[in-house]
Protein backbone atom coordinates (compact mmCIF):
# COMPACT_ATOMS: atom_id res chain seq x y z
CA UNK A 1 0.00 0.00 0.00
CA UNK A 2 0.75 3.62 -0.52
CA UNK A 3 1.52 6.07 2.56
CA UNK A 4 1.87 9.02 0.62
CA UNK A 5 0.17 12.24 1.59
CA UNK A 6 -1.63 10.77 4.60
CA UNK A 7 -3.14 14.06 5.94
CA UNK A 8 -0.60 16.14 3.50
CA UNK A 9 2.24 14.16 6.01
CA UNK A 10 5.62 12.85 4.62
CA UNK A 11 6.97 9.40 5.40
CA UNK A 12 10.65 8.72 5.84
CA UNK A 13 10.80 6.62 2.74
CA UNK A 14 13.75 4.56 4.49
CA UNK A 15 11.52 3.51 7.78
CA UNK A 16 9.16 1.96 4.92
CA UNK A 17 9.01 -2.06 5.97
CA UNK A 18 6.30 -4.37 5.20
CA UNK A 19 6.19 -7.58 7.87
CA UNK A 20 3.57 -10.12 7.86
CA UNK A 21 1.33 -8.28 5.77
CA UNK A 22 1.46 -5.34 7.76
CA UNK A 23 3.03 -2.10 6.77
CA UNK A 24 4.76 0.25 9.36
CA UNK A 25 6.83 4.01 8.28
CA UNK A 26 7.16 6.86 10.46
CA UNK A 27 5.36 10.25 8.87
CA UNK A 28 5.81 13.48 9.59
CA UNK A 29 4.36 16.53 9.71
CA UNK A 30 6.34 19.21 7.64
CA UNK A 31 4.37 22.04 8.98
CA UNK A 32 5.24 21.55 12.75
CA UNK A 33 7.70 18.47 13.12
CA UNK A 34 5.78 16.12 14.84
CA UNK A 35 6.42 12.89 13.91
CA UNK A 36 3.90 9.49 13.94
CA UNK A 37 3.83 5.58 13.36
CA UNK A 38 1.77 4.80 10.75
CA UNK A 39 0.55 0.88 10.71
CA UNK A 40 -1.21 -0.05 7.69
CA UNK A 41 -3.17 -3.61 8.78
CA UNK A 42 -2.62 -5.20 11.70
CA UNK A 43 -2.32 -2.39 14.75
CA UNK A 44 -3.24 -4.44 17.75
CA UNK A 45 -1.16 -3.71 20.85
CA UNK A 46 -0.66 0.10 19.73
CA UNK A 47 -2.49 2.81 21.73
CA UNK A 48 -3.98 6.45 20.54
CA UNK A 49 -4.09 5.61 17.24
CA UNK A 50 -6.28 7.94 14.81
CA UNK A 51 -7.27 7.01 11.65
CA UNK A 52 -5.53 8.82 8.64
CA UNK A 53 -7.54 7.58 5.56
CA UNK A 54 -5.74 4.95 3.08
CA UNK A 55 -6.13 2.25 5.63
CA UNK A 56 -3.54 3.54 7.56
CA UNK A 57 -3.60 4.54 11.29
CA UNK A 58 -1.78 7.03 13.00
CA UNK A 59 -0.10 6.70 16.78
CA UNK A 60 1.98 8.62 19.06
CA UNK A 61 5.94 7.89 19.43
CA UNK A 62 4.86 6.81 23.32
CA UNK A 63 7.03 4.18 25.25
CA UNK A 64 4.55 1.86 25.02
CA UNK A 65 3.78 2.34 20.92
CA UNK A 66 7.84 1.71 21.05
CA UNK A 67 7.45 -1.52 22.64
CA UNK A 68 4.88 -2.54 20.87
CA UNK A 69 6.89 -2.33 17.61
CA UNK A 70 9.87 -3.84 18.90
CA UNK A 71 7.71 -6.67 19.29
CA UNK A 72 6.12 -6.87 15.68
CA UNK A 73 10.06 -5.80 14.40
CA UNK A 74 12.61 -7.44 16.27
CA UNK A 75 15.97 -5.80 14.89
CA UNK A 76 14.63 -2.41 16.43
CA UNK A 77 15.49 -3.93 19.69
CA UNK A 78 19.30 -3.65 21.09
CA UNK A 79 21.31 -6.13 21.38
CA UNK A 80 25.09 -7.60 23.10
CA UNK A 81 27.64 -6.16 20.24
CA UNK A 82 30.38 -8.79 22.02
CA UNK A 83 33.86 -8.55 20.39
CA UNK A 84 32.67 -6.38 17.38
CA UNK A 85 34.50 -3.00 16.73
CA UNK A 86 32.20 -0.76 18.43
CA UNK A 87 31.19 2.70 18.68
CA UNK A 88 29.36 4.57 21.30
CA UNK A 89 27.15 7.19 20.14
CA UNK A 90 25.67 9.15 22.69
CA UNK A 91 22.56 11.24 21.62
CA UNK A 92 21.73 14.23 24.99
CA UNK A 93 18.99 15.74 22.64
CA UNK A 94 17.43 12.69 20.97
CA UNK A 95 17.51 13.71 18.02
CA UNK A 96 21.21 12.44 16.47
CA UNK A 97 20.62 8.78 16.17
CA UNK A 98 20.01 9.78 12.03
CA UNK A 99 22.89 11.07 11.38
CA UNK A 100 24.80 8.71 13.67
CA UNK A 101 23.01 5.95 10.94
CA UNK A 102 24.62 7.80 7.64
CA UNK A 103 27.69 7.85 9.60
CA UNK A 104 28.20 4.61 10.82
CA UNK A 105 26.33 2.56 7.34
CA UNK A 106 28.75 0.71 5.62
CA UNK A 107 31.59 0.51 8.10
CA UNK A 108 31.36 -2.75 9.82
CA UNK A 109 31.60 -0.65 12.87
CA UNK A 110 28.76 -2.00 15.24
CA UNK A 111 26.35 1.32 16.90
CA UNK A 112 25.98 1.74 20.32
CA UNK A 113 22.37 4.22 19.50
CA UNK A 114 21.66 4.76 22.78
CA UNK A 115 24.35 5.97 25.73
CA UNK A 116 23.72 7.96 28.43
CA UNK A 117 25.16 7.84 31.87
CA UNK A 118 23.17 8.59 35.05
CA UNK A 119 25.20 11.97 35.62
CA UNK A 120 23.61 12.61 31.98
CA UNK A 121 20.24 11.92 32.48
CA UNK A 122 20.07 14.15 35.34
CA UNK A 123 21.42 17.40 33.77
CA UNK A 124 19.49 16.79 30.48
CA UNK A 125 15.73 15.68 32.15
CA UNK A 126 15.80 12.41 30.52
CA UNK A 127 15.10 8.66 31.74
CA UNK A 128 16.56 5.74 30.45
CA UNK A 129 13.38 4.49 28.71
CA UNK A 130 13.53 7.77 27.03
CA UNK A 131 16.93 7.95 25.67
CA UNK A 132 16.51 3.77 24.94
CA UNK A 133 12.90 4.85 23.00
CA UNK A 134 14.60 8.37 21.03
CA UNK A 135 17.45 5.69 19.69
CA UNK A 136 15.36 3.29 18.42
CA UNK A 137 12.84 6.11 16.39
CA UNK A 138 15.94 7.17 15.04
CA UNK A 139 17.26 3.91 13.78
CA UNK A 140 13.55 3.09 12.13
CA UNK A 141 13.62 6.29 10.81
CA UNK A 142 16.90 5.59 9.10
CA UNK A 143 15.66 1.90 8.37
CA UNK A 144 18.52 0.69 10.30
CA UNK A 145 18.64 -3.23 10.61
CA UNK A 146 21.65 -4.28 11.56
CA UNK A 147 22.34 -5.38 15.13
CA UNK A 148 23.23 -2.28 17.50
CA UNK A 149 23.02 -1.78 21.44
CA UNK A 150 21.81 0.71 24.52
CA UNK A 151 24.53 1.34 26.99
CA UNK A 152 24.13 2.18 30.61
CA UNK A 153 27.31 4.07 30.86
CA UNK A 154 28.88 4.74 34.46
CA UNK A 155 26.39 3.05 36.46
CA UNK A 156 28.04 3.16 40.46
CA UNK A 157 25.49 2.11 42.47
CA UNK A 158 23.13 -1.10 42.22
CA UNK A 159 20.28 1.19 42.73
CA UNK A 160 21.48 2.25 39.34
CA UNK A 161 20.90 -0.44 37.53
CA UNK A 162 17.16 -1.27 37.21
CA UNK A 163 15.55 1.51 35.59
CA UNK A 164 18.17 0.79 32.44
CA UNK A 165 17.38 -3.32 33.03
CA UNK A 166 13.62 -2.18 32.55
CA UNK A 167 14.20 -0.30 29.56
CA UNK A 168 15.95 -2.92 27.55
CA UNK A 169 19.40 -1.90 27.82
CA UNK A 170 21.64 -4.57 26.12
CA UNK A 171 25.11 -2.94 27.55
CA UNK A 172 26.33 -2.11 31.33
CA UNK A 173 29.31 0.14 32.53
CA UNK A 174 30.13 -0.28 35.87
CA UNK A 175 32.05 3.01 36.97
CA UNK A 176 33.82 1.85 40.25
CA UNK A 177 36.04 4.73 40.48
CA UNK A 178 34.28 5.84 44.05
CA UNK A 179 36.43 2.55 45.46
CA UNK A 180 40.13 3.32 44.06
CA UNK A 181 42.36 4.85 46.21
CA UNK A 182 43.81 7.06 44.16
CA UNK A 183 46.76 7.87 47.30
CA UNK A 184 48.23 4.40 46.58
CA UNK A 185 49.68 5.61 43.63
CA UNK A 186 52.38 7.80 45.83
CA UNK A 187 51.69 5.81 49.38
CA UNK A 188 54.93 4.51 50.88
CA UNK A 189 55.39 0.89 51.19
CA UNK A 190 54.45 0.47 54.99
CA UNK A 191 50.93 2.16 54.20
CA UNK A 192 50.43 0.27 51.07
CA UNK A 193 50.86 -2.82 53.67
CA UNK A 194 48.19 -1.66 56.05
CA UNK A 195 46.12 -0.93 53.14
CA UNK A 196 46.29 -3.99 51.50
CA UNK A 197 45.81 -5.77 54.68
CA UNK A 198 42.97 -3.93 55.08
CA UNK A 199 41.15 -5.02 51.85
CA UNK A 200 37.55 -6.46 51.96
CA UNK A 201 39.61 -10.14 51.09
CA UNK A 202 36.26 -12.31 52.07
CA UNK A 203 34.66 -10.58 49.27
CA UNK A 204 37.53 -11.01 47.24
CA UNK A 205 37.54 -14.75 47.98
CA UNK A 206 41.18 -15.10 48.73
CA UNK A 207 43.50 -13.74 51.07
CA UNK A 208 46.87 -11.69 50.93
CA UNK A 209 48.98 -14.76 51.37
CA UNK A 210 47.00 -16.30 48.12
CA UNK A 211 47.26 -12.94 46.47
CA UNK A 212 51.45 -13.12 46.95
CA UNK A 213 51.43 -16.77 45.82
CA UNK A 214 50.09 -16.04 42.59
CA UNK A 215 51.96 -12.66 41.55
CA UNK A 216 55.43 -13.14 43.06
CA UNK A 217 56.02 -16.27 41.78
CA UNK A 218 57.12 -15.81 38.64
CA UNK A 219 56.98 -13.12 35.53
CA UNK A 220 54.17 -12.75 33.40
CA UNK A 221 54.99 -13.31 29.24
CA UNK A 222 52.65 -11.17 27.59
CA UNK A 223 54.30 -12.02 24.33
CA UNK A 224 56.07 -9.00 23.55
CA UNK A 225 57.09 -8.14 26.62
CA UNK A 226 57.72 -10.02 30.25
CA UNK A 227 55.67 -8.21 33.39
CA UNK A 228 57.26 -9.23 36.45
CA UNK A 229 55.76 -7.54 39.86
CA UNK A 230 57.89 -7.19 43.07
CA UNK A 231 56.27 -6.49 45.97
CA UNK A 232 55.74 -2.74 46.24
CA UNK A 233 54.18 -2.82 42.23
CA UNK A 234 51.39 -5.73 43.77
CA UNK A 235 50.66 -3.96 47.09
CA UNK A 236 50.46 -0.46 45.30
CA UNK A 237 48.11 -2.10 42.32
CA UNK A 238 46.10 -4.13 45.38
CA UNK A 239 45.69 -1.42 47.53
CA UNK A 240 44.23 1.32 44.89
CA UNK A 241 42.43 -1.47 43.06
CA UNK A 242 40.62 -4.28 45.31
CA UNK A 243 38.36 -2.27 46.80
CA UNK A 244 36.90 -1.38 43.00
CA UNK A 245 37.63 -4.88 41.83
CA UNK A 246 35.47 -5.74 44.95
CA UNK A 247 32.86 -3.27 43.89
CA UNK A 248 32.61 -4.59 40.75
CA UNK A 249 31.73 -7.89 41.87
CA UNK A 250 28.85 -6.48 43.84
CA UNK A 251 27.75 -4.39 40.50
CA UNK A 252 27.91 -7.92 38.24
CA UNK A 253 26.00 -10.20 40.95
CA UNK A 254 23.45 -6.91 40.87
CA UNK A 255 23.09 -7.55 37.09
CA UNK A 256 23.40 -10.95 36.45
CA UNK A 257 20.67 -11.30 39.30
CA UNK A 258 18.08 -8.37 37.38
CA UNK A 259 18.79 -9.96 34.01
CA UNK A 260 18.68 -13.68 34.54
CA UNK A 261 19.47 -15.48 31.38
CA UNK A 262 19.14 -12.45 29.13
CA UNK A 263 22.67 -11.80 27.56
CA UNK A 264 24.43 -8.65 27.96
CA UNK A 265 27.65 -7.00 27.22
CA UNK A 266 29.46 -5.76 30.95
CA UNK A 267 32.19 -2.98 30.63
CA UNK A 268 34.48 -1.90 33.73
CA UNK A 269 35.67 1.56 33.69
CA UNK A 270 38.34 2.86 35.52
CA UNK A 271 39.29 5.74 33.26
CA UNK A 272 37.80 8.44 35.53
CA UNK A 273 40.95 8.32 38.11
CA UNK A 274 43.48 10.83 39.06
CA UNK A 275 46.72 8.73 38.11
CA UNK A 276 46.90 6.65 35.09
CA UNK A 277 46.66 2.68 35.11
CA UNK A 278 49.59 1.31 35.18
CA UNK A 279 50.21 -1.84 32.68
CA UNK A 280 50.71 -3.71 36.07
CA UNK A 281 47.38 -2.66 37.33
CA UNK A 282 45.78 -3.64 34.09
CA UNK A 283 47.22 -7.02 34.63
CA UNK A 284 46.03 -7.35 38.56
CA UNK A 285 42.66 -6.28 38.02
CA UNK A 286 42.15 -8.68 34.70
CA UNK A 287 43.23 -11.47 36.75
CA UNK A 288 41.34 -10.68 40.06
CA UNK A 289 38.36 -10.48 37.73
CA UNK A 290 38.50 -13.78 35.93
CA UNK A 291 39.46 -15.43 39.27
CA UNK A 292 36.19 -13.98 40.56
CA UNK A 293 34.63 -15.16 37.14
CA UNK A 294 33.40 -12.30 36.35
CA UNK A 295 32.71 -11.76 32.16
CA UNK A 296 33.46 -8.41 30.82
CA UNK A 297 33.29 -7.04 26.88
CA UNK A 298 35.20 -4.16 27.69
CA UNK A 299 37.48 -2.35 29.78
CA UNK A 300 38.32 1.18 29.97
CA UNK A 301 41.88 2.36 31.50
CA UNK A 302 43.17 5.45 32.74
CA UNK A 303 45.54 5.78 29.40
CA UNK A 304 48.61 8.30 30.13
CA UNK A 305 48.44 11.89 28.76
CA UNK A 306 45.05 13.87 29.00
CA UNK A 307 41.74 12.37 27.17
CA UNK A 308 39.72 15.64 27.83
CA UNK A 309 36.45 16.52 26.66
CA UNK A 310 35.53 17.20 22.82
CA UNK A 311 39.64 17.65 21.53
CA UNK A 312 42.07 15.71 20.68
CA UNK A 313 44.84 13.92 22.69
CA UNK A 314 46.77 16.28 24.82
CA UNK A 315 50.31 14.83 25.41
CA UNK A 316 53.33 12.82 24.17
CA UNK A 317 52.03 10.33 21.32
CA UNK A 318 55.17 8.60 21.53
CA UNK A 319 54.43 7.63 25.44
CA UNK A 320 51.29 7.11 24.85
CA UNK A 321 51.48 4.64 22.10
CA UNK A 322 53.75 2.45 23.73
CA UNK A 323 50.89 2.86 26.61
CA UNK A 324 48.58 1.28 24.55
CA UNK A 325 50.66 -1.09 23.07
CA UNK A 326 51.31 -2.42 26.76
CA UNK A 327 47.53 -2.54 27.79
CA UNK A 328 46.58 -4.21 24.21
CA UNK A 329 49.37 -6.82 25.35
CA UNK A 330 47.46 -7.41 28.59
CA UNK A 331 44.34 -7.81 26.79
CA UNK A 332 45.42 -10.02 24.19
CA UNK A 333 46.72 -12.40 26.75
CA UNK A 334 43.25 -12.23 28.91
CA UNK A 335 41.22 -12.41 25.64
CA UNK A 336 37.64 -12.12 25.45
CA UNK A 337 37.67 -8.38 25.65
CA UNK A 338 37.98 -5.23 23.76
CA UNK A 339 40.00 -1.87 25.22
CA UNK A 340 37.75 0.95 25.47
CA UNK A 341 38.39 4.69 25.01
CA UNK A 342 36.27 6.62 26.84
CA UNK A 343 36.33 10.50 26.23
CA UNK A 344 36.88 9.00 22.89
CA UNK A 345 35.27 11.68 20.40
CA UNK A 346 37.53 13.63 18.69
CA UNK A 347 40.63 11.76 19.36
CA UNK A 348 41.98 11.33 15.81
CA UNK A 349 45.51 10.85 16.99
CA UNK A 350 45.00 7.88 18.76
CA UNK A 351 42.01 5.81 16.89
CA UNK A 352 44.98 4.55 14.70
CA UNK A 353 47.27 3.47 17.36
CA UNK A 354 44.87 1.76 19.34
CA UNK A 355 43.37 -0.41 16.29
CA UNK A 356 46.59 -1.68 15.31
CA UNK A 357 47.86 -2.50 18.92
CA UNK A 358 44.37 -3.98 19.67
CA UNK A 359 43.87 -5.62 16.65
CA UNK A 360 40.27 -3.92 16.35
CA UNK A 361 39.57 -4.77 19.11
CA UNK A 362 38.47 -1.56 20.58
CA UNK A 363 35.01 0.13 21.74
CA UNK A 364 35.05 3.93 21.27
CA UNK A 365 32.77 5.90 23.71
CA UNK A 366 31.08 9.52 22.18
CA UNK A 367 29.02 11.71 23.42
CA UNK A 368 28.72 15.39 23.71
CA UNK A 369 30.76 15.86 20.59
CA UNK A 370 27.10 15.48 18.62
CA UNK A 371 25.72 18.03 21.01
CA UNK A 372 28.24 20.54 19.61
CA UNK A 373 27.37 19.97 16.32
CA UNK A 374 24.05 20.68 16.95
CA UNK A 375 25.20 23.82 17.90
CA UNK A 376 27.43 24.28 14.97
CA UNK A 377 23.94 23.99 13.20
CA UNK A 378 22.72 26.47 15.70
CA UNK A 379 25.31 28.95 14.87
CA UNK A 380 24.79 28.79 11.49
CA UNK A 381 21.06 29.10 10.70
CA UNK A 382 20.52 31.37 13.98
CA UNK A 383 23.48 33.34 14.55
CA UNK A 384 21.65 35.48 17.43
CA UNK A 385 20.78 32.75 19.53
CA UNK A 386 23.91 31.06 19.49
CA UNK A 387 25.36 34.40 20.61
CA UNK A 388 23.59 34.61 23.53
CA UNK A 389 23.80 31.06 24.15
CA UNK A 390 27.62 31.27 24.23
CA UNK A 391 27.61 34.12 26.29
CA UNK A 392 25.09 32.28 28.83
CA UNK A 393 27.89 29.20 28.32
CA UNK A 394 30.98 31.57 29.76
CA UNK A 395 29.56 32.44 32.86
CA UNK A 396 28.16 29.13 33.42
CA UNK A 397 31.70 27.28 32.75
CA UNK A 398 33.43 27.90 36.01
CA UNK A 399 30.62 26.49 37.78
CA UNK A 400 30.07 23.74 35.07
CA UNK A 401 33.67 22.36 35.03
CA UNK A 402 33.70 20.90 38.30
CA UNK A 403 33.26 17.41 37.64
CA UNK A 404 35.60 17.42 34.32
CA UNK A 405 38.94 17.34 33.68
CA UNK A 406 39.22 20.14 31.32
CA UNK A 407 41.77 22.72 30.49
CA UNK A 408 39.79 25.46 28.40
CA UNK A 409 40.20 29.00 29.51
CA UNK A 410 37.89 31.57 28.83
CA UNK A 411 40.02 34.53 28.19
CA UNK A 412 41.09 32.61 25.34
CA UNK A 413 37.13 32.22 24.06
CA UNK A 414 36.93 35.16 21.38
CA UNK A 415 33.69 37.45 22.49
CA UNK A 416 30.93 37.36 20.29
CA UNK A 417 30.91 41.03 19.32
CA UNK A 418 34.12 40.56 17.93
CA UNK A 419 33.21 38.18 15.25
CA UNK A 420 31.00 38.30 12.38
CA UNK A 421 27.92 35.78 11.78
CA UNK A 422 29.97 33.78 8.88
CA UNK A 423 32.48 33.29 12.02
CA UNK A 424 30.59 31.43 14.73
CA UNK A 425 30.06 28.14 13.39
CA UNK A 426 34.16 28.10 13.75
CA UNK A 427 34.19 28.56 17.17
CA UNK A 428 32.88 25.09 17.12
CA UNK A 429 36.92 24.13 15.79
CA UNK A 430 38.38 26.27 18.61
CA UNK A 431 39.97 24.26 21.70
CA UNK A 432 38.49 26.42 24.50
CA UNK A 433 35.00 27.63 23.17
CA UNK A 434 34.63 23.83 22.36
CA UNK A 435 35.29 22.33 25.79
CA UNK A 436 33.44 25.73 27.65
CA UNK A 437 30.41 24.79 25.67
CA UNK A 438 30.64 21.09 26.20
CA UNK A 439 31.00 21.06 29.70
CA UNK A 440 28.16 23.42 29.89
CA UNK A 441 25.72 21.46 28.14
CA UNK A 442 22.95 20.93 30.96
CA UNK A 443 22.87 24.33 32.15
CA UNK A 444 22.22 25.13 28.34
CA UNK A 445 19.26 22.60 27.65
CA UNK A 446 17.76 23.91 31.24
CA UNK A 447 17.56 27.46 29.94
CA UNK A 448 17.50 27.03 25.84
CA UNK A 449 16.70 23.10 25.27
CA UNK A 450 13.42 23.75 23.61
CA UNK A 451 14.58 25.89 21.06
CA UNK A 452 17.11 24.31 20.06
CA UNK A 453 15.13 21.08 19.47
CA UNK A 454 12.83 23.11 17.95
CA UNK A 455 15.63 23.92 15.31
CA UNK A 456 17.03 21.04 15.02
CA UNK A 457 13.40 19.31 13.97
CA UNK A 458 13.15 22.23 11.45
CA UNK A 459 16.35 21.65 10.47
CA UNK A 460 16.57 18.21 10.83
CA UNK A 461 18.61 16.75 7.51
CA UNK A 462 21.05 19.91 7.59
CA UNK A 463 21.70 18.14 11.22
CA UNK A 464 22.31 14.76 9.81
CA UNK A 465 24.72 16.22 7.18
CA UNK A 466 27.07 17.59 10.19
CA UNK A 467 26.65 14.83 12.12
CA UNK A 468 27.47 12.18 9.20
CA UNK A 469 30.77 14.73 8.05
CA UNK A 470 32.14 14.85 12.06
CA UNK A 471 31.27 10.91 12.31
CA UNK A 472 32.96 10.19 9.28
CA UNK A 473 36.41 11.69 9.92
CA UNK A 474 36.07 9.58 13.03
CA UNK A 475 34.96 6.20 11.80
CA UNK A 476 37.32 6.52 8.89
CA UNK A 477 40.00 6.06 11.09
CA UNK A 478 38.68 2.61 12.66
CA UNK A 479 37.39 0.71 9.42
CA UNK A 480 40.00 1.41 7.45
CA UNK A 481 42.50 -0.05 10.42
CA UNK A 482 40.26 -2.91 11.04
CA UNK A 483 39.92 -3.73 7.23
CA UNK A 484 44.04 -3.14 6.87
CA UNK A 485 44.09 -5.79 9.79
């Protein structure tokens, strides 16, 4: 059947997809944005529909709606990516998962549509069945049908993990950076003792005489290199990582309990520390975690150097790929997992280095870098309100920065008055009026998030474009290693 000019709507000729006799597409409204399902046939289990002549009825993009056609279309539901190269796209407005389609088609890069931390979801208003639901439009919009996933990203507390478990979340970060003691790293030897002695071992199921045994016994071959630990390298790794390695235990019994035999992928992250993870600590907390049997798909280190937010690596390339060719080594011996760069967007100096040392195996992690480009759209169809919006952004950075590690400075931000309209979308290329309007991105969707959605709907395939071009220059990087490989 035919679904053109239902009402005067336009379908998204891609979302098109006949199934059991049954035709589904997503319409739209060009007039005001809204968006529908349209079911032609069989619309049992959806709610609020109105007809819309042409057989067709019309119902609203509600959670339940969602559900109900991840039922009747099972590909729209997300699922474990495993070992796959993988990419995290994270979406704060809702409205990316499009473009993140164009970008990602074709690669052999498996999507991560839906990410969003709980820090996120608090400073944007959203709940994980939202961001979960906004993904999935996006990818039927697209007519995406390849396999992709929903990540819970930094969850640190087990009351943190249902609402995502409820939503349908196929992907878990556990975030146990509240338990590392990040004063080991400098502690002298006789603390690092009473430390270590000190360490939750029942939970750990071992003690620190079974702990020795194991790591002092002999070096480790890691192929390319031999790890050896002496005693102040295993009670320094011990005493700033069991207490997370214990923590993470407690996070995977949470989950394996809430999901029962449901499969899911389980990533550790222990990139948000003050000190940098030693190849040593890699090593301890790999093995403490397969001792405990505990499966993971991912882990994210502390790499050395800076991995701020929305630039690219700050630091000594030379130290950092021999970092990463020393954490790949751990991880190839392990197996079974991928290394994951968090703070990943925009990194194009290291996406090559840590493909070839991790043979693809690697899962990048995005996610405000496609809330800039939204405002790179701003900026250029409504030069005013981005204006004010980076003025609102300057005196909300101080405040803003607190819980990032970033190094923009605002005196270094060019004022709006002295640049010209043509001029503003480059700020978006700029080091510090990038990271002062990253950081800054909840205070901005508080105080301007409706008109910028608003935009964006009216705007919506200029938004794809930028989103595919910024994607693009970062996928690039990672098929073309993994298809060299």
């Amino acid at each position: 059947m035919s679904i053109d000019h239902l009402r005067g709507l336009e379908p998204y000729a891609a979302s098109v997809t006949e199934q059991s006799g049954t035709t589904y597409s997503l319409v739209r409204d060009p007039a005001s944005g809204q968006k529908w399902l349209a079911v032609q046939g069989d619309a049992n289990g959806f709610e609020g529909g109105q007809a819309a002549g042409e057989g067709a009825t019309l119902f609203p993009l509600t959670p339940p709606n969602a559900a109900a056609l991840r039922a009747r279309l099972p590909w729209l539901n997300p699922v474990p990516l495993e070992l796959r190269t993988s990419a995290g796209f994270g979406d704060r407005l809702g409205l990316a998962t499009p473009g993140h389609v164009q970008a990602v088609a074709g690669t052999g890069i498996a999507p991560i549509f839906a990410q969003q931390s709980v820090r996120e979801n608090a400073r944007t208003g959203r709940t994980p069945q939202e961001v979960i639901d906004d993904a999935m439009w996006g990818a039927f919009q697209a007519g995406w049908r390849e396999d992709w996933g929903a990540d819970a990203d930094h969850l640190k507390r087990p009351e943190d993990i249902a609402p995502f478990v409820q939503a349908g979340y196929s992907f878990f970060t556990v975030d146990p950076s509240d338990y590392v003691d990040n004063a080991a790293n400098a502690d002298p030897v006789a603390v690092l003792r009473e430390k270590v002695a000190a360490l939750p071992w029942a939970e750990l199921d071992t003690s620190e005489a079974d702990l020795r045994a194991r790591f002092l016994v002999r070096p480790f071959d890691l192929g390319t290199q031999s790890l050896a630990f002496d005693e102040e390298t295993l009670l320094r790794a011990a005493a700033k990582y069991g207490g997370a390695v214990a923590h993470v235990k407690r996070m995977a019994g949470h989950l394996n309990a809430q999901m029962g035999s449901k499969p899911f992928d389980f990533e550790v992250s222990i990139d948000e520390t003050d000190t940098p993870s030693t190849i040593h600590e890699h090593y301890y907390i790999a093995a403490e975690m397969r001792r405990l049997g505990i499966v993971w798909v991912s882990l994210a280190p502390r790499f050395v150097g800076r991995f701020e937010k929305g630039v690219d690596y700050i630091g000594d390339l030379a130290a950092l790929d021999a970092n990463l060719a020393g954490h790949a080594a751990v991880m190839h011996v392990f197996g079974g997992y991928k290394l994951s760069l968090h703070s990943g967007s925009d990194k194009f100096s290291v996406y090559p280095l840590a493909v070839r040392h991790a043979h693809g195996s690697v899962h990048l992690k995005t996610a405000g870098t496609s809330y800039l480009e939204a405002l790179r759209v701003w900026a250029e169809i409504d030069p005013a309100a981005f204006r004010e919006v980076l003025d609102f952004s300057r005196a909300r950075y101080e405040t803003d920065r607190a819980t990032y590690h970033v190094s923009a400075q605002l005196e270094r931000v060019p004022p709006t008055a002295d640049l010209s309209d043509g001029a503003l979308p480059g700020l978006l290329d700029q080091f510090d009026a990038r990271q002062v309007l990253h950081v800054t991105f909840g205070s901005v969707l508080d105080q301007y998030g409706d008109a910028l959605r608003a935009l964006l709907r009216a705007h919506e395939d200029r938004y794809d474009a930028v989103l595919k071009r910024h994607f693009d220059r970062h996928l690039d990087l990672f098929s073309t290693s993994v298809t060299a490989d």
